[in-house]
C-alpha atoms as a PDB file:
ATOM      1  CA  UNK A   1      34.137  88.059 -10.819  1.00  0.00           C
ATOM      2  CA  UNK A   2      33.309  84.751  -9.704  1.00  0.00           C
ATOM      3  CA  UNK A   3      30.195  83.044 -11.333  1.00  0.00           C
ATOM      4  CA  UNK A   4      28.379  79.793 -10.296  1.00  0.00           C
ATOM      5  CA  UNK A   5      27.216  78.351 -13.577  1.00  0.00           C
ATOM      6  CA  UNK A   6      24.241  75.386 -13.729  1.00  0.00           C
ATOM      7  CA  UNK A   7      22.530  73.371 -15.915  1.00  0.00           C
ATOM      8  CA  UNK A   8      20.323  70.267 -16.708  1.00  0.00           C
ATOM      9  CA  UNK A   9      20.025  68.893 -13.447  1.00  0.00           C
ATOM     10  CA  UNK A  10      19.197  70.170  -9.945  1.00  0.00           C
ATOM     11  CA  UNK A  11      22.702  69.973  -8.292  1.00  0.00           C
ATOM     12  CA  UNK A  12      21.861  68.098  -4.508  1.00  0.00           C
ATOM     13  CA  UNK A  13      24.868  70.211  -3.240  1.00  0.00           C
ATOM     14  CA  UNK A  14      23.115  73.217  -3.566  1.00  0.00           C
ATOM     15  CA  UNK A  15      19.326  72.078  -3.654  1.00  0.00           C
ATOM     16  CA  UNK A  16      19.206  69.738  -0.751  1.00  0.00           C
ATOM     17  CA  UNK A  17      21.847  70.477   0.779  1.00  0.00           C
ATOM     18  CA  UNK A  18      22.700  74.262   0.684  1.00  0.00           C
ATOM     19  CA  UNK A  19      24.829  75.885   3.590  1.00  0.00           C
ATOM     20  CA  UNK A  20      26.579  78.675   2.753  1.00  0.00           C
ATOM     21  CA  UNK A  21      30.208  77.325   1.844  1.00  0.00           C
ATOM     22  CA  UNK A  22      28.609  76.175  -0.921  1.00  0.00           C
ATOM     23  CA  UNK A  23      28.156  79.317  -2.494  1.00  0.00           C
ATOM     24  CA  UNK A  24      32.239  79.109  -3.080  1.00  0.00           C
ATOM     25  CA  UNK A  25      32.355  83.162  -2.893  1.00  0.00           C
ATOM     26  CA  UNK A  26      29.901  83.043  -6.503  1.00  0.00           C
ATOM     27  CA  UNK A  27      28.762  86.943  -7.201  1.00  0.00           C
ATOM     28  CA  UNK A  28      26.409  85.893  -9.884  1.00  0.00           C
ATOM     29  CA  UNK A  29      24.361  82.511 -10.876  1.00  0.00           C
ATOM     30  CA  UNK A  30      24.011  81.595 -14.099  1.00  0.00           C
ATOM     31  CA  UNK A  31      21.473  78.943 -15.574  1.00  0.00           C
ATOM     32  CA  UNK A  32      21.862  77.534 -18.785  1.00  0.00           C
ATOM     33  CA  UNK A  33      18.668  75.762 -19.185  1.00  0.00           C
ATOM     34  CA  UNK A  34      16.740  72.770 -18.635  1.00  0.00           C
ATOM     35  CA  UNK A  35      16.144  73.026 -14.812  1.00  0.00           C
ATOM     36  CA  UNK A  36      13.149  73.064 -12.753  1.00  0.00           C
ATOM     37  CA  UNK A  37      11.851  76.722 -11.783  1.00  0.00           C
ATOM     38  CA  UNK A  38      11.553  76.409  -8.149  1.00  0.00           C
ATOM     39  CA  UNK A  39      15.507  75.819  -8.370  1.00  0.00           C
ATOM     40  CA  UNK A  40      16.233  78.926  -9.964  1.00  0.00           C
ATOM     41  CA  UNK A  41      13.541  80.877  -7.452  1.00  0.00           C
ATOM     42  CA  UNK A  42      15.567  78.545  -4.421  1.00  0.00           C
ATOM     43  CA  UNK A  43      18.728  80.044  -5.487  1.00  0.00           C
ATOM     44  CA  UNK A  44      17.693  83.451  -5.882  1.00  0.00           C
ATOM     45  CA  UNK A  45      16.199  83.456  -2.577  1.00  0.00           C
ATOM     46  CA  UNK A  46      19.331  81.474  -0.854  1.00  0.00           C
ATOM     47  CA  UNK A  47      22.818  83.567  -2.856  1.00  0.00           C
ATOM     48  CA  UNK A  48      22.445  87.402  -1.883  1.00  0.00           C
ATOM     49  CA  UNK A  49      23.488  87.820  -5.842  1.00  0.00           C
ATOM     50  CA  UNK A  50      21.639  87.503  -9.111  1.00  0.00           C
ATOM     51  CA  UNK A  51      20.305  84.869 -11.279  1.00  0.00           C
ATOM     52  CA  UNK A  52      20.399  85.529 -14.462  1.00  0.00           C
ATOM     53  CA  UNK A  53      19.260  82.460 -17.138  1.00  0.00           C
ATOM     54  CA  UNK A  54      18.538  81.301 -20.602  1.00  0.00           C
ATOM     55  CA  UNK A  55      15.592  78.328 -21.503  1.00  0.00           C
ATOM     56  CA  UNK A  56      16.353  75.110 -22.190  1.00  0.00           C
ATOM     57  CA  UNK A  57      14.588  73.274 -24.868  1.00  0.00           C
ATOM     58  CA  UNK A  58      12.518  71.866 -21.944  1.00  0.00           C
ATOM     59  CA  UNK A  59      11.506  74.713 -20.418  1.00  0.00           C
ATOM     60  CA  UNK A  60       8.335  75.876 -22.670  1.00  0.00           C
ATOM     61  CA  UNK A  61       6.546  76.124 -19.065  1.00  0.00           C
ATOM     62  CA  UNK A  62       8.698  79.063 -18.218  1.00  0.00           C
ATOM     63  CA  UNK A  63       6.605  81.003 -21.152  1.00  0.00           C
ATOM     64  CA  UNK A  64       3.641  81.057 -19.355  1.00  0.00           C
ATOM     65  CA  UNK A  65       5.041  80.594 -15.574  1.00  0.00           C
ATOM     66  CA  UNK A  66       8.409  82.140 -15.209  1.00  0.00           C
ATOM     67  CA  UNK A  67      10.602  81.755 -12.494  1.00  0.00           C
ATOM     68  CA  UNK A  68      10.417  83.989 -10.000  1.00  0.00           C
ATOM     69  CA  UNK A  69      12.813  86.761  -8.557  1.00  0.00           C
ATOM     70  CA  UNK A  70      15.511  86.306 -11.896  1.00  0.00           C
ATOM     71  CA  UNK A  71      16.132  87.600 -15.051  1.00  0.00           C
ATOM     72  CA  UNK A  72      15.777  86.224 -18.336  1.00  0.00           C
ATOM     73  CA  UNK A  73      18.510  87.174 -20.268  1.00  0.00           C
ATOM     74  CA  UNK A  74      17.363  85.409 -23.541  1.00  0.00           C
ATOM     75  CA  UNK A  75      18.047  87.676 -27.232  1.00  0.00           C
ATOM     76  CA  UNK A  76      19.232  90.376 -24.181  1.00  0.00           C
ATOM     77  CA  UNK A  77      22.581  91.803 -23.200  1.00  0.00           C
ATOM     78  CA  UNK A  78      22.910  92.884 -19.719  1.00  0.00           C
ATOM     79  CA  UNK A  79      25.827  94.274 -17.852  1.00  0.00           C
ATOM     80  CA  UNK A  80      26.886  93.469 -14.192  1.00  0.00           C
ATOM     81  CA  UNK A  81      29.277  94.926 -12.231  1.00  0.00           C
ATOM     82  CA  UNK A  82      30.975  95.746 -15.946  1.00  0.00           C
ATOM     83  CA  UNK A  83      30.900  92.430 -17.093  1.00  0.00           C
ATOM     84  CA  UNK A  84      28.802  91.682 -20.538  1.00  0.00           C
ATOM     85  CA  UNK A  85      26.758  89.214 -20.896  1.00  0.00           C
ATOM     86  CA  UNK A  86      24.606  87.692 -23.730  1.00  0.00           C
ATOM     87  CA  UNK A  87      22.383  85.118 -24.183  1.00  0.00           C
ATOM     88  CA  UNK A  88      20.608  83.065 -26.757  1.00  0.00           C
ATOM     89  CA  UNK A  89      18.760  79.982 -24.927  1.00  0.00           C
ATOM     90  CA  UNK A  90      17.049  76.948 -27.083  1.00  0.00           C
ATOM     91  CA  UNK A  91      18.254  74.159 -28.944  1.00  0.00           C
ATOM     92  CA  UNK A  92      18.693  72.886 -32.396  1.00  0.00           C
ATOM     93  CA  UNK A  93      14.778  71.868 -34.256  1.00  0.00           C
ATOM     94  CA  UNK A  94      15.290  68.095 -33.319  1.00  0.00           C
ATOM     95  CA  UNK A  95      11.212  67.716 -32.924  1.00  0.00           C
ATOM     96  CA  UNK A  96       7.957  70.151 -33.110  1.00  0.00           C
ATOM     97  CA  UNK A  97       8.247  72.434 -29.827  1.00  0.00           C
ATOM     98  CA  UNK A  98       9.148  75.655 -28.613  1.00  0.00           C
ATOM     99  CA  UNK A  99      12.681  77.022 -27.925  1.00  0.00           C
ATOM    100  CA  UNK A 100      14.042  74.977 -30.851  1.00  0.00           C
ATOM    101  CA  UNK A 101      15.450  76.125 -33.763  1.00  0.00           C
ATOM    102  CA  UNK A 102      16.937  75.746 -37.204  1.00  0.00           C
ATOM    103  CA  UNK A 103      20.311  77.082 -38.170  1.00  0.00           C
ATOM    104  CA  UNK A 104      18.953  80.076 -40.167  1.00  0.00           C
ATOM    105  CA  UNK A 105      16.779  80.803 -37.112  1.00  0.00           C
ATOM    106  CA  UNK A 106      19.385  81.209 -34.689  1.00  0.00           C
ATOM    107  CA  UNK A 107      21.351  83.089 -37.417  1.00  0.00           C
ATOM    108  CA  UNK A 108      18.223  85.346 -37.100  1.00  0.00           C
ATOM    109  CA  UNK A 109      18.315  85.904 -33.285  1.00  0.00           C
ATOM    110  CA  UNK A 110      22.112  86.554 -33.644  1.00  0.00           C
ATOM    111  CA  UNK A 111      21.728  89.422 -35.985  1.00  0.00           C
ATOM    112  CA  UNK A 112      19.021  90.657 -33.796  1.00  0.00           C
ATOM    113  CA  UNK A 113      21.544  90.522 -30.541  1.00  0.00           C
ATOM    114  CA  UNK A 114      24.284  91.671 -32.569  1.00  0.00           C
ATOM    115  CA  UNK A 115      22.900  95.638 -32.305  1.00  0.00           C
ATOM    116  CA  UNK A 116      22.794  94.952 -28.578  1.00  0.00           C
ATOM    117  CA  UNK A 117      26.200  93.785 -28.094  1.00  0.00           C
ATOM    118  CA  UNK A 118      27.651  96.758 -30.533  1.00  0.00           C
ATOM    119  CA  UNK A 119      26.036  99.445 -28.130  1.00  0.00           C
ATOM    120  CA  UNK A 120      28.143  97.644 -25.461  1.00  0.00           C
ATOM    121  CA  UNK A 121      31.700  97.288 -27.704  1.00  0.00           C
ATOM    122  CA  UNK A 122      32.069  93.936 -27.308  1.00  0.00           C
ATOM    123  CA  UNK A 123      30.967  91.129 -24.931  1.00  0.00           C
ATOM    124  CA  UNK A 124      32.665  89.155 -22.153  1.00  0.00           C
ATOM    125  CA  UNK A 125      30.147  86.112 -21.577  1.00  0.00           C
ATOM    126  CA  UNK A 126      27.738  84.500 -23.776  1.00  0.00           C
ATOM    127  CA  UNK A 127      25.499  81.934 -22.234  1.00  0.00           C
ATOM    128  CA  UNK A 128      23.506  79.402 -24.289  1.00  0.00           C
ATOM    129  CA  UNK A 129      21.824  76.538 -23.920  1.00  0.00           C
ATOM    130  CA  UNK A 130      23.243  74.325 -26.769  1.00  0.00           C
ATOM    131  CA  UNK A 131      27.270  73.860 -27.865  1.00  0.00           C
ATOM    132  CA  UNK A 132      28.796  75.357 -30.383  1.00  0.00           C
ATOM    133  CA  UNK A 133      28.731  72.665 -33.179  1.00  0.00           C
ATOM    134  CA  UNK A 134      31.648  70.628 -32.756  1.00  0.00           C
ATOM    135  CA  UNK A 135      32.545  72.064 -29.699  1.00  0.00           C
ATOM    136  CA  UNK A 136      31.137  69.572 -26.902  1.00  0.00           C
ATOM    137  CA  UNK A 137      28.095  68.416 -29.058  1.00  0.00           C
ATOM    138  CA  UNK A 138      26.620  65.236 -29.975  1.00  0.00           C
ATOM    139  CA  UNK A 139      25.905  63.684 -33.608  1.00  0.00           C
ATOM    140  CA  UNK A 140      22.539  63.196 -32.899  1.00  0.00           C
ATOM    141  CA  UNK A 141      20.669  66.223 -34.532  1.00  0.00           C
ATOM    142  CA  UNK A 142      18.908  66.445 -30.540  1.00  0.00           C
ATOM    143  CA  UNK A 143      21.860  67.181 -29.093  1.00  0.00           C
ATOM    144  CA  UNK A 144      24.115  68.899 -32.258  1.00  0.00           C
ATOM    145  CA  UNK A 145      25.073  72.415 -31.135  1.00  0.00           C
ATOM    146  CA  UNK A 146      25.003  74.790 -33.606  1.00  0.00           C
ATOM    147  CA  UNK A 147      27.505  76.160 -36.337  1.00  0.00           C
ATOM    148  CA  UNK A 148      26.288  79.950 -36.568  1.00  0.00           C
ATOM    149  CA  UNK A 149      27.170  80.475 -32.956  1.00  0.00           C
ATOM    150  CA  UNK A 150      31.106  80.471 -34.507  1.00  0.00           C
ATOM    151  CA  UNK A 151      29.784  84.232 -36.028  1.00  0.00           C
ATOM    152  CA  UNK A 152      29.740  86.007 -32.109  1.00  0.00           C
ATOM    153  CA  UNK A 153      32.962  84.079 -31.407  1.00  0.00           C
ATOM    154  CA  UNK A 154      34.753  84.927 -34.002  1.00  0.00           C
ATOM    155  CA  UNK A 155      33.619  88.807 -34.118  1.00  0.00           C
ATOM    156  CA  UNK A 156      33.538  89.701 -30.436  1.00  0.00           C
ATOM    157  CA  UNK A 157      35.822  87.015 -28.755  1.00  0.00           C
ATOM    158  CA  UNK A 158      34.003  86.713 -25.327  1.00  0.00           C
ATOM    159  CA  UNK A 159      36.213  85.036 -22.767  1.00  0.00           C
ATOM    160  CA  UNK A 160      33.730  82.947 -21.757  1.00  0.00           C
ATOM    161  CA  UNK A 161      30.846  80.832 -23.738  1.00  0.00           C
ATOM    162  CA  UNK A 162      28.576  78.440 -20.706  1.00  0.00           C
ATOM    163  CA  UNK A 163      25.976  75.967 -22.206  1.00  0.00           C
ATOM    164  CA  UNK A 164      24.127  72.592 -21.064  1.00  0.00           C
ATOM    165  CA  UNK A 165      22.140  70.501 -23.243  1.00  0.00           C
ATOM    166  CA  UNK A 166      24.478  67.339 -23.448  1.00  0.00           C
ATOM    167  CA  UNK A 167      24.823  65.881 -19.841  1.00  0.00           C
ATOM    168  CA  UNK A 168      28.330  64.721 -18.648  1.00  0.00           C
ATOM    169  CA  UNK A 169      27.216  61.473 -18.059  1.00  0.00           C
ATOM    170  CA  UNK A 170      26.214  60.943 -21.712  1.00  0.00           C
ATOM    171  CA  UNK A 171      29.579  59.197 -22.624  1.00  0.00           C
ATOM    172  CA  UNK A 172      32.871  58.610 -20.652  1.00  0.00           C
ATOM    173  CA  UNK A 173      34.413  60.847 -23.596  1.00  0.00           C
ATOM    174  CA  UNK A 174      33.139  63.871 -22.850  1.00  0.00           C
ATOM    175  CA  UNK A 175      34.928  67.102 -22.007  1.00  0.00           C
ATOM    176  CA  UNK A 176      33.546  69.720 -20.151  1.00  0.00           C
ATOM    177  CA  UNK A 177      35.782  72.407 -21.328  1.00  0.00           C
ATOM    178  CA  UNK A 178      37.389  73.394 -25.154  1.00  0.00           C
ATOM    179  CA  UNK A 179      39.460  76.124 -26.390  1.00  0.00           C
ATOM    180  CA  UNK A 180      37.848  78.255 -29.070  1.00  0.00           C
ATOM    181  CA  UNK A 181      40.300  81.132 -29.961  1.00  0.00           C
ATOM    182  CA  UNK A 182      39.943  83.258 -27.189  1.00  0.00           C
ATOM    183  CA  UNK A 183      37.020  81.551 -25.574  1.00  0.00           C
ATOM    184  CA  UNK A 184      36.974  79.469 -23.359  1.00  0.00           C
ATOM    185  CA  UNK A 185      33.401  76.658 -23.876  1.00  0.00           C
ATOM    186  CA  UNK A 186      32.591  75.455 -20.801  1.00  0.00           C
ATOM    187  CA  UNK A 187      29.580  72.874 -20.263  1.00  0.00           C
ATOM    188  CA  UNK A 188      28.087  73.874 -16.992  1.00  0.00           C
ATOM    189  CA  UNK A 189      26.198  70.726 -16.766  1.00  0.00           C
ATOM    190  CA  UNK A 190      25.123  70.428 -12.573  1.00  0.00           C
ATOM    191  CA  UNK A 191      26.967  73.185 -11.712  1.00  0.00           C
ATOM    192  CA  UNK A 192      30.687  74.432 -12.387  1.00  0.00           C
ATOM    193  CA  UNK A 193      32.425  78.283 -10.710  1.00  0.00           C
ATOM    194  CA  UNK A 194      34.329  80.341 -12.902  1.00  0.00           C
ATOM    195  CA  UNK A 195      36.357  83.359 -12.891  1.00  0.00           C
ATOM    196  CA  UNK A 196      35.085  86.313 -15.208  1.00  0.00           C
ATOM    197  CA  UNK A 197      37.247  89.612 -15.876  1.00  0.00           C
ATOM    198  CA  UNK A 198      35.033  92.337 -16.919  1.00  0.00           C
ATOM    199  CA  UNK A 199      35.813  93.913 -20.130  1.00  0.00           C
ATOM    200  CA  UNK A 200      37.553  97.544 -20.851  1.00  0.00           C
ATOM    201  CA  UNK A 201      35.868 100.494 -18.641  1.00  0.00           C
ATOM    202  CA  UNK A 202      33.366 102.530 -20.662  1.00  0.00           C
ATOM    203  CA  UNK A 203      35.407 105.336 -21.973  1.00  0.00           C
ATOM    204  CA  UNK A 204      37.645 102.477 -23.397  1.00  0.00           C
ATOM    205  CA  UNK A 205      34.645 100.853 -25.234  1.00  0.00           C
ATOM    206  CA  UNK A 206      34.135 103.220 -27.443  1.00  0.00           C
ATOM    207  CA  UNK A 207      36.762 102.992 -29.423  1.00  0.00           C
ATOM    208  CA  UNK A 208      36.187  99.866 -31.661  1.00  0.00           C
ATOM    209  CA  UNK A 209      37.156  96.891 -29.999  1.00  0.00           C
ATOM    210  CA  UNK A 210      38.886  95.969 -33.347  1.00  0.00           C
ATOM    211  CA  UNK A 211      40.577  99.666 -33.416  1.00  0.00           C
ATOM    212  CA  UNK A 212      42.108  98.894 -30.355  1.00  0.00           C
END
């Protein structure tokens, strides 16, 4: 399945100066946080295919004025077309605010999802807003991703983990994708498309992924 992935900032390609092409043959958007909701409702309204997205530590006015004509997919695990997908928005506590949190808060939320994504047997994609910690992060604590995502990694080995939160044009150093096991971290700062296979048909899910 292709996926168009964005974050941060309001890509021009696609905001101001959408034709077709530019949808690149995406079947599903995904936002990773920190981007203005009349982009989100723009894309829904100009892609015939779903928008599915996670807050940024930014986005507090989404709580009281969501975007429009998408899905939220925060501490949720939807399927599409047979592809599972997770998501766990927000950013380390850096300040007072909402959609921040603190490593055993996040650990929280994660046990929380975790009976979600063990109804499913397994997951595919897991979509965040920050890094994993040491994975494309900063050392400032504002931008540090965080270590307890490692826990859904390690246990369910999604293919694919898409984030923002630290901006490509941060540092000349920065990578946009890393290796973690099996998953592949990809920082979907503007906007990035990726390939997504969807995981084992039903029947095969319920055997125990680590059975298998």
């Amino acid at each position: 399945m292709r996926l168009l992935a964005v974050a941060d900032v309001e890509s021009k390609a696609l905001w101001d100066y959408f034709s077709p092409e530019r949808r690149d043959g995406a079947e599903l958007v995904i936002a990773c946080g920190d981007l203005d909701r009349r982009y989100l409702e723009y894309l829904a309204t100009m892609m015939p295919v779903p928008v599915f997205y996670v807050h940024g530590n930014h986005d507090a006015s989404y709580d009281y004025r969501p975007p429009e004509g998408v899905r939220c997919i925060d501490d949720d695990l939807v399927v599409y077309h047979g592809l599972r997908i997770a998501g766990l928005g927000g950013s380390c506590r850096y300040r007072t605010g909402p959609w921040q949190f603190t490593e055993a808060e996040m650990r929280k939320r994660i046990r929380r999802l975790r009976a979600k994504i063990e109804r499913h047997h397994g997951l595919d994609v897991l979509v965040t807003h920050a890094p994993l910690h040491g994975y494309g992060d900063m050392s400032d604590l504002a931008h540090r991703g965080f270590t307890v995502f490692h826990e859904l990694l390690d246990r369910y080995q999604p293919q694919l983990m898409l984030h923002g939160h630290v901006h490509m044009n941060y540092g000349a150093n920065l990578q946009r994708e890393y290796q973690y096991g099996a998953t592949r971290i990809v920082n979907c700062y503007e906007r990035t498309y990726l390939d997504a296979v969807p995981g084992p048909e039903p029947e095969l899910r319920r055997t125990p992924f680590w059975q298998r």
